[in-house]
Protein backbone atom coordinates (compact mmCIF):
# COMPACT_ATOMS: atom_id res chain seq x y z
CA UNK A 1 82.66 -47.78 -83.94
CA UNK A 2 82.35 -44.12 -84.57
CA UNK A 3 81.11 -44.52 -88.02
CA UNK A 4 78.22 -47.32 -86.63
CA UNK A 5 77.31 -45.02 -84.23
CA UNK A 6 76.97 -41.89 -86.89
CA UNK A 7 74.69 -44.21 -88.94
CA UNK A 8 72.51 -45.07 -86.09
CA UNK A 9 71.94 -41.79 -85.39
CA UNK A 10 71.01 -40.68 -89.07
CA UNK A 11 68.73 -43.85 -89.98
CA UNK A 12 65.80 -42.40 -87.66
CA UNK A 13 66.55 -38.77 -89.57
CA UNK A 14 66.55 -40.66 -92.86
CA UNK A 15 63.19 -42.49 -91.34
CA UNK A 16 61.26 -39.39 -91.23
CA UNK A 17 62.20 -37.99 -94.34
CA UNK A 18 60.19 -41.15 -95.68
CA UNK A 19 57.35 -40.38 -93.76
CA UNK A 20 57.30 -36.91 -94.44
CA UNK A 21 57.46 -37.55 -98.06
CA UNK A 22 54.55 -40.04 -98.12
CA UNK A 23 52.17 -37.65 -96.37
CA UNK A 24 53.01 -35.33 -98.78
CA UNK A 25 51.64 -37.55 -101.36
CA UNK A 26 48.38 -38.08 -99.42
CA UNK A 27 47.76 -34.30 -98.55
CA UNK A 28 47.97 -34.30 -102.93
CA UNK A 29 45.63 -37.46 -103.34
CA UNK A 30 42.83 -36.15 -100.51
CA UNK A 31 42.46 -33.27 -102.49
CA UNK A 32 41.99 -34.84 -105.77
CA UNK A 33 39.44 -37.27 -104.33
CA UNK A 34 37.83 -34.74 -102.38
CA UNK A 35 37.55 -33.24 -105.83
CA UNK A 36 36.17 -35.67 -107.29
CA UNK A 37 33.00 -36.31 -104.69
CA UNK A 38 33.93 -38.83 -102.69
CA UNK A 39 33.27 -38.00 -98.90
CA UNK A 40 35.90 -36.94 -96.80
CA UNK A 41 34.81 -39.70 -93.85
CA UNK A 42 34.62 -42.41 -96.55
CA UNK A 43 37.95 -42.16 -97.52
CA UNK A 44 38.88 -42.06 -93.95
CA UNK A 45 37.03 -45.30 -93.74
CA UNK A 46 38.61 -46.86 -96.43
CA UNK A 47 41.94 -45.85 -95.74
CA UNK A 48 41.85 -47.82 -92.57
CA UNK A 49 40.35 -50.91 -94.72
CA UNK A 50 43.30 -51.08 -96.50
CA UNK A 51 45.69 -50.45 -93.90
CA UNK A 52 44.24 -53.08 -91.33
CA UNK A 53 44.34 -55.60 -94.81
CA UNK A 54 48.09 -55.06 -95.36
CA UNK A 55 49.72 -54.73 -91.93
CA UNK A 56 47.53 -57.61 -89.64
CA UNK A 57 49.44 -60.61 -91.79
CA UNK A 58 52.93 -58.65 -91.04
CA UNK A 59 52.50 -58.49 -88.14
CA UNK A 60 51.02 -62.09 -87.26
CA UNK A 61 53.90 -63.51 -88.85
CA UNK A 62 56.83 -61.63 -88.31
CA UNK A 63 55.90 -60.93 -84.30
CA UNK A 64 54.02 -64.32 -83.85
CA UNK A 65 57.14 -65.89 -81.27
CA UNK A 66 57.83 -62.11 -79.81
CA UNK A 67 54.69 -60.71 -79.23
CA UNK A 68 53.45 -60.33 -75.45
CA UNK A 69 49.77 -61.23 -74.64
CA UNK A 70 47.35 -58.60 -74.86
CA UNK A 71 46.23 -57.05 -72.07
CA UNK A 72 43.19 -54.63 -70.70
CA UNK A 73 45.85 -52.24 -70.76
CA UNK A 74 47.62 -52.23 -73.91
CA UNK A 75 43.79 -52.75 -75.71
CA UNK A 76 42.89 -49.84 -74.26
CA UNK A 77 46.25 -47.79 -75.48
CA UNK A 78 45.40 -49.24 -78.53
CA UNK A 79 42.02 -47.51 -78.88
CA UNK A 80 43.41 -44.06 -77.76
CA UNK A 81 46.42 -44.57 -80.60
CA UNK A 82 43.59 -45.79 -82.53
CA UNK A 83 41.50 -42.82 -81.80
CA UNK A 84 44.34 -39.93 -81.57
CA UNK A 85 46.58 -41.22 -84.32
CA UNK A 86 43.60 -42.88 -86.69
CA UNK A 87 40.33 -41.35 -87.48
CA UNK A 88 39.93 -38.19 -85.09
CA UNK A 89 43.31 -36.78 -86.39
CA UNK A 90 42.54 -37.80 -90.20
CA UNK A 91 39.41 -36.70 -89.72
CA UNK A 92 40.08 -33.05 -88.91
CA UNK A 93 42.66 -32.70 -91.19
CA UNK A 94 41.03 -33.65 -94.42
CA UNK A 95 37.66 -31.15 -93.24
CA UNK A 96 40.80 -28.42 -92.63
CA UNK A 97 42.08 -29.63 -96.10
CA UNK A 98 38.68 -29.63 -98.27
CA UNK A 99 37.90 -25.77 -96.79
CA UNK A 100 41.58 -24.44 -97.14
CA UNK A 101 44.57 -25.78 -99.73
CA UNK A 102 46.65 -28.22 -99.10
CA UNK A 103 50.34 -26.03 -98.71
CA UNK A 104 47.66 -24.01 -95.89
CA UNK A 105 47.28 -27.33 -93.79
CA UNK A 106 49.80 -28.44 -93.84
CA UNK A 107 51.80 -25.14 -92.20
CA UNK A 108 49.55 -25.66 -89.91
CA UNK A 109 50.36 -28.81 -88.94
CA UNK A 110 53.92 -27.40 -88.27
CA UNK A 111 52.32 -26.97 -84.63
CA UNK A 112 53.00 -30.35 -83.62
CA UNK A 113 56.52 -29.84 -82.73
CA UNK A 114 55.33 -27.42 -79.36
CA UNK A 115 51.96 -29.01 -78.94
CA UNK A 116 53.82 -32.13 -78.66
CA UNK A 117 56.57 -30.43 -76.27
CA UNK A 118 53.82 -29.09 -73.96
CA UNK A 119 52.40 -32.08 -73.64
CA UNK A 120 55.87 -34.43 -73.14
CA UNK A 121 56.89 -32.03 -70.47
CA UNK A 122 53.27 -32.50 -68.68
CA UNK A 123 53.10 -36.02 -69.13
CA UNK A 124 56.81 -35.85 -67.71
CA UNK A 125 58.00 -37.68 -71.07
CA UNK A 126 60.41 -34.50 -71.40
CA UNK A 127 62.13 -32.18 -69.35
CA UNK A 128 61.62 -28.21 -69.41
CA UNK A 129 64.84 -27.26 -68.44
CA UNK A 130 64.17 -23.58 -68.08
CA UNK A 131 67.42 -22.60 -66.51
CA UNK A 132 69.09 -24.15 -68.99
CA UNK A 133 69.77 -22.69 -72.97
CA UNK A 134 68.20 -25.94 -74.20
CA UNK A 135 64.89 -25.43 -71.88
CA UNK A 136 64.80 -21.14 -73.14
CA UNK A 137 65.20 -22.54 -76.96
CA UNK A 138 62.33 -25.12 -76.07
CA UNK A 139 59.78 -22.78 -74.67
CA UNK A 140 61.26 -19.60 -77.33
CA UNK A 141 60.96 -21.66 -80.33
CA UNK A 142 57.23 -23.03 -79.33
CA UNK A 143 56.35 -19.59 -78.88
CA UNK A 144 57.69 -18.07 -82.01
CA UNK A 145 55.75 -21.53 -83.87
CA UNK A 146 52.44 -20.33 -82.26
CA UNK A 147 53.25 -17.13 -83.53
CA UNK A 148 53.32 -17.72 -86.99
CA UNK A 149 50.57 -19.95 -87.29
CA UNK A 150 48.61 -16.72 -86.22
CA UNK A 151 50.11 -14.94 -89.15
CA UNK A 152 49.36 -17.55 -90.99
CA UNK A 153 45.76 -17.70 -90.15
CA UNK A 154 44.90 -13.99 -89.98
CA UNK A 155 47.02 -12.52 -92.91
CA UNK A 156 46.88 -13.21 -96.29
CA UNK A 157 48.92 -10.54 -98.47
CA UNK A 158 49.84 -10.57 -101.85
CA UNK A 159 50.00 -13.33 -104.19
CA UNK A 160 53.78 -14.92 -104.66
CA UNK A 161 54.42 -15.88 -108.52
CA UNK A 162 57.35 -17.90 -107.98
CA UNK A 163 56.57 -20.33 -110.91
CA UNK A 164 53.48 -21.99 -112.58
CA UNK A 165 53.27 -24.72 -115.09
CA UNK A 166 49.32 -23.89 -115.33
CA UNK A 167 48.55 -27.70 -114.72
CA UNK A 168 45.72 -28.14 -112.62
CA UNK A 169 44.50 -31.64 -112.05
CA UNK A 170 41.55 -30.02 -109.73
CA UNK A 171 40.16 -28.69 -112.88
CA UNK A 172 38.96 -32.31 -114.19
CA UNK A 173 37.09 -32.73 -111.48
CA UNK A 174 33.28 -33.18 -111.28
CA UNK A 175 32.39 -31.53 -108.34
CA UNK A 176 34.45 -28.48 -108.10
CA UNK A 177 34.30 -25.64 -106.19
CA UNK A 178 33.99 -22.30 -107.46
CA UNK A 179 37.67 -20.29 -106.91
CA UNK A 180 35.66 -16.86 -106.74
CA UNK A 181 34.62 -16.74 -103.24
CA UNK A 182 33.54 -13.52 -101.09
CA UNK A 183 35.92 -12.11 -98.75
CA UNK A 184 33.97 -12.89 -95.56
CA UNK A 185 33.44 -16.37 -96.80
CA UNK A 186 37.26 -16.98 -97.41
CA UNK A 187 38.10 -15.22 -94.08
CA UNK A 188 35.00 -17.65 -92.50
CA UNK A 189 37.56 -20.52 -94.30
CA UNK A 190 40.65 -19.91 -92.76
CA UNK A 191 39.12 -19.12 -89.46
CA UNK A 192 37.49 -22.73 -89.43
CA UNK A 193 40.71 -24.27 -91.53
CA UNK A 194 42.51 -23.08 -88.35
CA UNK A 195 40.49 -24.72 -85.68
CA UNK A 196 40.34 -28.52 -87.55
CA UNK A 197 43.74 -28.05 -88.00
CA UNK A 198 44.78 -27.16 -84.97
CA UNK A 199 42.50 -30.31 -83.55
CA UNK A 200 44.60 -32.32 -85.88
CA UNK A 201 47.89 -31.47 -84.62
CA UNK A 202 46.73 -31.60 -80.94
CA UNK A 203 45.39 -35.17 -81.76
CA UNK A 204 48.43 -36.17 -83.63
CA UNK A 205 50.51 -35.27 -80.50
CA UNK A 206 48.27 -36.80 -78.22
CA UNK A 207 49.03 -40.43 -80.42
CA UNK A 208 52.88 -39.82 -80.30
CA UNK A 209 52.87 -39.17 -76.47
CA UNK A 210 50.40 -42.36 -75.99
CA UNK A 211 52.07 -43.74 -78.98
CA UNK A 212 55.48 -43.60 -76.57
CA UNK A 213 53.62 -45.04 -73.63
CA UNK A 214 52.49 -48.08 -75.36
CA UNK A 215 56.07 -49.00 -76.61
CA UNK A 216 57.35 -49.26 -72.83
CA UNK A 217 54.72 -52.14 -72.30
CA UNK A 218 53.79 -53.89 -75.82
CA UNK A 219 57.15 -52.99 -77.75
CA UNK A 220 56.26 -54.52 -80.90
CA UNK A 221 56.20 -51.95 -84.11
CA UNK A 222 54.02 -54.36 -86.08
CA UNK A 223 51.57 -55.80 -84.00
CA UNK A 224 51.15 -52.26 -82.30
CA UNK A 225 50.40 -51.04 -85.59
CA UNK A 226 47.90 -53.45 -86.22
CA UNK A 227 46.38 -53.27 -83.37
CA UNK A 228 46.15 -49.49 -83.70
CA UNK A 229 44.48 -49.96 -87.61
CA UNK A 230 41.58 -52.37 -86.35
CA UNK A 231 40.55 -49.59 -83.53
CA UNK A 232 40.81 -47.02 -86.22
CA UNK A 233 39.43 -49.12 -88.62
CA UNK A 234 36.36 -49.90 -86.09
CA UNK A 235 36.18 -45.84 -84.84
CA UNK A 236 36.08 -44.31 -88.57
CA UNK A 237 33.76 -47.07 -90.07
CA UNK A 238 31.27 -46.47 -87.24
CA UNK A 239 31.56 -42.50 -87.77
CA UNK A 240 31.20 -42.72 -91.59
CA UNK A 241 28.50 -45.09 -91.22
CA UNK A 242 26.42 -43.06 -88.62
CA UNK A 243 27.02 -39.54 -91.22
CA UNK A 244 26.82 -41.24 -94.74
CA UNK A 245 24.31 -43.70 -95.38
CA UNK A 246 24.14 -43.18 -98.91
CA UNK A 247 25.82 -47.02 -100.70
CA UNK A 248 26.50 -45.23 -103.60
CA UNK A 249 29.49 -43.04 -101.73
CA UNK A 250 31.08 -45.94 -100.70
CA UNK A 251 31.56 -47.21 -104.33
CA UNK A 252 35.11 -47.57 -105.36
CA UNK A 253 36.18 -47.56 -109.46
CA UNK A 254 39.54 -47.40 -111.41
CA UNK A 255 39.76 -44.21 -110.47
CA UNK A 256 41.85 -41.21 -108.60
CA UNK A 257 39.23 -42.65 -105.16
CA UNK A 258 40.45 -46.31 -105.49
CA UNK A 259 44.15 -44.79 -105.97
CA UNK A 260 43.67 -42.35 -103.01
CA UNK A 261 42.39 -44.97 -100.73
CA UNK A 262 45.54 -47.58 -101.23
CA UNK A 263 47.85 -44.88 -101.19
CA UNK A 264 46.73 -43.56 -97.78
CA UNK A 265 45.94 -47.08 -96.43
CA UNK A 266 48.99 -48.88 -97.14
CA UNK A 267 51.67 -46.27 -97.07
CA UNK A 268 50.62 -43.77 -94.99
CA UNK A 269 49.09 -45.73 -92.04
CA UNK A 270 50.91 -49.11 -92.62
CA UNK A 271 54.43 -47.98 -93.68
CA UNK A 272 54.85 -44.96 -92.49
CA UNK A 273 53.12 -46.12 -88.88
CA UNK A 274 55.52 -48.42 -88.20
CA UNK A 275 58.40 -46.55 -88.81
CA UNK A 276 56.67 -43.73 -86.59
CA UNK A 277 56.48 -45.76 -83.92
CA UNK A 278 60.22 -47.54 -84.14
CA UNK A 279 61.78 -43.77 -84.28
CA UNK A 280 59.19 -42.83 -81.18
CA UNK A 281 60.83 -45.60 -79.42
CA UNK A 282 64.68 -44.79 -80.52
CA UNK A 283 64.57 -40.97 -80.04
CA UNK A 284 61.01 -39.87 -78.66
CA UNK A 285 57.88 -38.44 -79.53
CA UNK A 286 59.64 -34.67 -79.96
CA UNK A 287 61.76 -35.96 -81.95
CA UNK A 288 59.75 -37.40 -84.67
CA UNK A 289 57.41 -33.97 -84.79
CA UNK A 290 60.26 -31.71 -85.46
CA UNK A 291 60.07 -33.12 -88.96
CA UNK A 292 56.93 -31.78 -90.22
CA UNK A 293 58.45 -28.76 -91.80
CA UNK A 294 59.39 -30.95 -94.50
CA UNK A 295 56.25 -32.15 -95.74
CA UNK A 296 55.32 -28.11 -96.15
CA UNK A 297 57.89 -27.87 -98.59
CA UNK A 298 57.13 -30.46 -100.08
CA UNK A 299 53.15 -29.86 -100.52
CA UNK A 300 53.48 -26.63 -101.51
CA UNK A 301 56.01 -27.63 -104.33
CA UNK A 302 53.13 -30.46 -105.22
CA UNK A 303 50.90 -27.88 -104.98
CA UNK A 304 52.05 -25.19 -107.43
CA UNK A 305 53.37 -27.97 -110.01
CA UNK A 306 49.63 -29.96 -110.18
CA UNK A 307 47.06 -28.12 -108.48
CA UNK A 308 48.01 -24.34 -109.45
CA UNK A 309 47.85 -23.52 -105.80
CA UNK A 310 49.25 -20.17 -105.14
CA UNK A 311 51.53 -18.96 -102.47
CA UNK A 312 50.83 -15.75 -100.72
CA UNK A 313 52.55 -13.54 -98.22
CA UNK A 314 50.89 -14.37 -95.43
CA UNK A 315 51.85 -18.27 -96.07
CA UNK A 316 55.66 -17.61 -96.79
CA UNK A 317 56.08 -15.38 -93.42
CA UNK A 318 53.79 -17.89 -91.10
CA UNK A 319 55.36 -20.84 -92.59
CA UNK A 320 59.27 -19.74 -92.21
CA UNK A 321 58.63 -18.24 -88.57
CA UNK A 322 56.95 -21.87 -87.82
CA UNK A 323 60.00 -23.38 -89.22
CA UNK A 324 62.36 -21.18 -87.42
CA UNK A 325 60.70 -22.14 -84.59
CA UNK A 326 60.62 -25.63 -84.87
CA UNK A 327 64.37 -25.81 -85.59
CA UNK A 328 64.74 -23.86 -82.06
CA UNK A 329 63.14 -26.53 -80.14
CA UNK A 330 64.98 -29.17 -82.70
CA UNK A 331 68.58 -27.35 -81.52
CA UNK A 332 67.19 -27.17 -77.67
CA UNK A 333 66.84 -30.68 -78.08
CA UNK A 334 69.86 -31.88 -79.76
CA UNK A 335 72.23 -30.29 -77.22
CA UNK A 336 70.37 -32.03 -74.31
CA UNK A 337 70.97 -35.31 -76.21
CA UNK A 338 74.41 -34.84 -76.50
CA UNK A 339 74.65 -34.12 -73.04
CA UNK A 340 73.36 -37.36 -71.98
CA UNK A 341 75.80 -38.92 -74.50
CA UNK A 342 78.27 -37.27 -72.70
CA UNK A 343 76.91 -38.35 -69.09
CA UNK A 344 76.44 -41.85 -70.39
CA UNK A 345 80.10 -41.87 -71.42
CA UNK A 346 81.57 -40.63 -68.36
CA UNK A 347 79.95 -43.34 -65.94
C-alpha cells in the first residue's frame, strides 16, 4: 500500500516534467519561426487549428458516456480558460519572446508560482497560513521570486561563457534581426519584455485558478480541453484576422512554420493541456506552477546549444533567486500537505 501510494504521489511530479519539457521545445520553435517571418498572432492562430483538430475526436469518443451536458456555466468557464490559458497568455508571451531571448522569458515566467499563490489565497482556493512556517515560506518565497525578476529585468552584467558549440539556427533565417542594438533600445527591450511577460504569467495563473474551478463542475480532462481549444481557437483566429489581413502570412510550407505550428498545437495545447488540467485536479493549481523552473533550465540549455544565446549575470542571479523562491513556496506547501495526510489519517 505504501509503495501505491508513493507512486501516486510522484506520477503528477513525473506529469509536469513532461509538460515542462514540451514547452521548452515550443519556446525553441517560436523563435525559429518568428525568425523566419511568420507572424507571431498567426502562429498563435494556427496552433489552436491544430490543437482543436487533434483533441475534439479524443475527447468525443473517449468521454462520449461520461461527459455532463453543457451548461451556460461551464461555456462560459470555457471561454475564460479559453481566453486566460489560450490566446491572451500565448499571445504575450511570444511578443515578450520575439523582443527578448528565449532563456529571458522564460525566467520570467518563473512568476507564476506567487502570482498564482496570490491569487489561490484570494479566490480562497488556498490558505495563507501566516502564523504558520508553511504560510511565512509562502508569502517569503513569493517575495524573494518578485525580487529577482527585478534583477532580472533591470541588470544585465557581464556575459557568462559557460560553453558554445557556435551553432546558430537563427542565422538561416530570412528576416533576422540585427544583434547590434543601441543601449537605450535594448534597455527599451527588456523594459517591454518585462511587462508581456509578466501579462503572460498573470494570465497563465488566472487559467489554472479558473482552470481548477471548472474541474469541480465539468470534471472531464478531455472534453474540457476541447472545449477550451475551440474558444481559443475562435478568440486568436478573430485577433489574427482583425491585425493581419495579408493571405500570404497565413501560408504554411514544409518548413520550420508548418513544424512550429504542429508542435505547439498538438503537444503543447493538446497533450500537455490535458495533463495540466488532471494534475490541477489531483494536487491544485500551486502545485502545477511550482514547476516552471524547469523549463528555464531547460531553454537556456536549448538556447546556448542551437541559438548561441548567451547567458549573462544579471540572468544567472534573477533566475536562481526566482528559483529559490519558488522552491520556498514549493516546501511551504509540501508540509501543509502532509499535514492534511496526517489529519486525514487520524479521523
Amino acid at each position: 500500500m505504501g509503495i501505491r501510494e508513493g507512486l501516486d504521489e510522484v506520477k503528477p511530479a513525473l506529469m509536469m516534467v513532461v509538460v515542462q519539457i514540451a514547452y521548452a521545445g515550443v519556446n525553441v520553435f517560436y523563435k525559429l519561426a518568428a525568425n523566419d517571418g511568420m507572424n507571431l498572432k498567426i502562429i498563435i492562430a494556427y496552433r489552436f487549428v491544430f490543437s482543436t483538430v487533434f483533441i475534439l475526436p479524443l475527447a468525443f469518443f473517449i468521454e462520449r458516456r461520461d461527459r455532463p451536458k453543457l451548461s451556460w456555466a461551464i461555456l462560459f468557464q470555457a471561454f475564460l480558460c479559453g481566453l486566460f490559458g489560450g490566446s491572451l497568455v500565448h499571445n504575450l508571451y511570444i511578443e515578450s519572446l520575439n523582443v527578448t531571448s528565449a532563456t529571458f522569458a522564460s525566467a520570467m515566467n518563473n512568476l507564476i508560482p506567487a502570482i498564482t499563490f496570490f491569487l489561490a489565497v484570494s479566490f480562497r482556493l488556498e490558505k495563507l497560513n501566516i502564523g504558520r512556517s508553511s504560510g511565512k515560506a509562502k508569502v517569503l518565497g513569493s517575495l524573494v521570486g518578485i525580487g529577482g525578476a527585478m534583477i532580472l529585468t533591470l541588470y544585465k552584467g557581464v556575459e557568462i561563457n559557460i560553453w558554445s558549440t557556435h551553432v546558430d539556427l537563427l542565422k538561416h533565417g530570412q528576416h533576422q534581426q540585427s544583434h547590434e542594438a543601441s543601449p537605450k533600445d535594448e534597455y527599451g527591450n527588456r523594459i517591454l519584455g518585462c511587462l508581456l511577460s509578466v501579462g503572460s504569467a498573470t494570465s497563465y495563473s488566472l487559467w489554472l485558478i479558473a482552470q481548477a474551478k471548472m474541474n469541480q463542475i465539468y470534471p472531464c480532462y478531455y472534453s474540457s480541453s476541447a472545449l477550451m481549444s475551440v474558444m481559443g481557437l475562435i478568440q486568436s483566429v478573430v485577433f489574427a484576422l482583425c491585425t493581419e489581413r495579408d493571405l500570404n502570412q497565413w501560408k504554411l510550407g514544409w518548413n520550420i512554420r508548418l513544424l512550429t505550428v504542429v508542435y505547439s498545437g498538438v503537444t503543447a495545447s493538446g497533450l500537455v493541456v490535458i495533463l495540466i488540467a488532471w494534475c490541477v485536479k489531483l494536487r491544485g493549481p500551486v502545485f502545477v506552477s511550482v514547476f516552471n523552473p524547469l523549463m528555464l533550465v531547460l531553454v537556456a540549455i536549448a538556447g546556448s546549444f542551437i541559438l548561441d544565446e548567451k547567458l549573462h549575470l544579471g540572468c544567472v542571479l534573477g533566475a536562481l533567486l526566482i528559483v529559490f523562491g519558488l522552491y520556498l513556496v514549493l516546501w511551504g506547501k509540501g508540509k501543509e500537505m502532509k499535514k492534511k495526510v496526517i489529519v486525514a489519517i487520524t479521523t
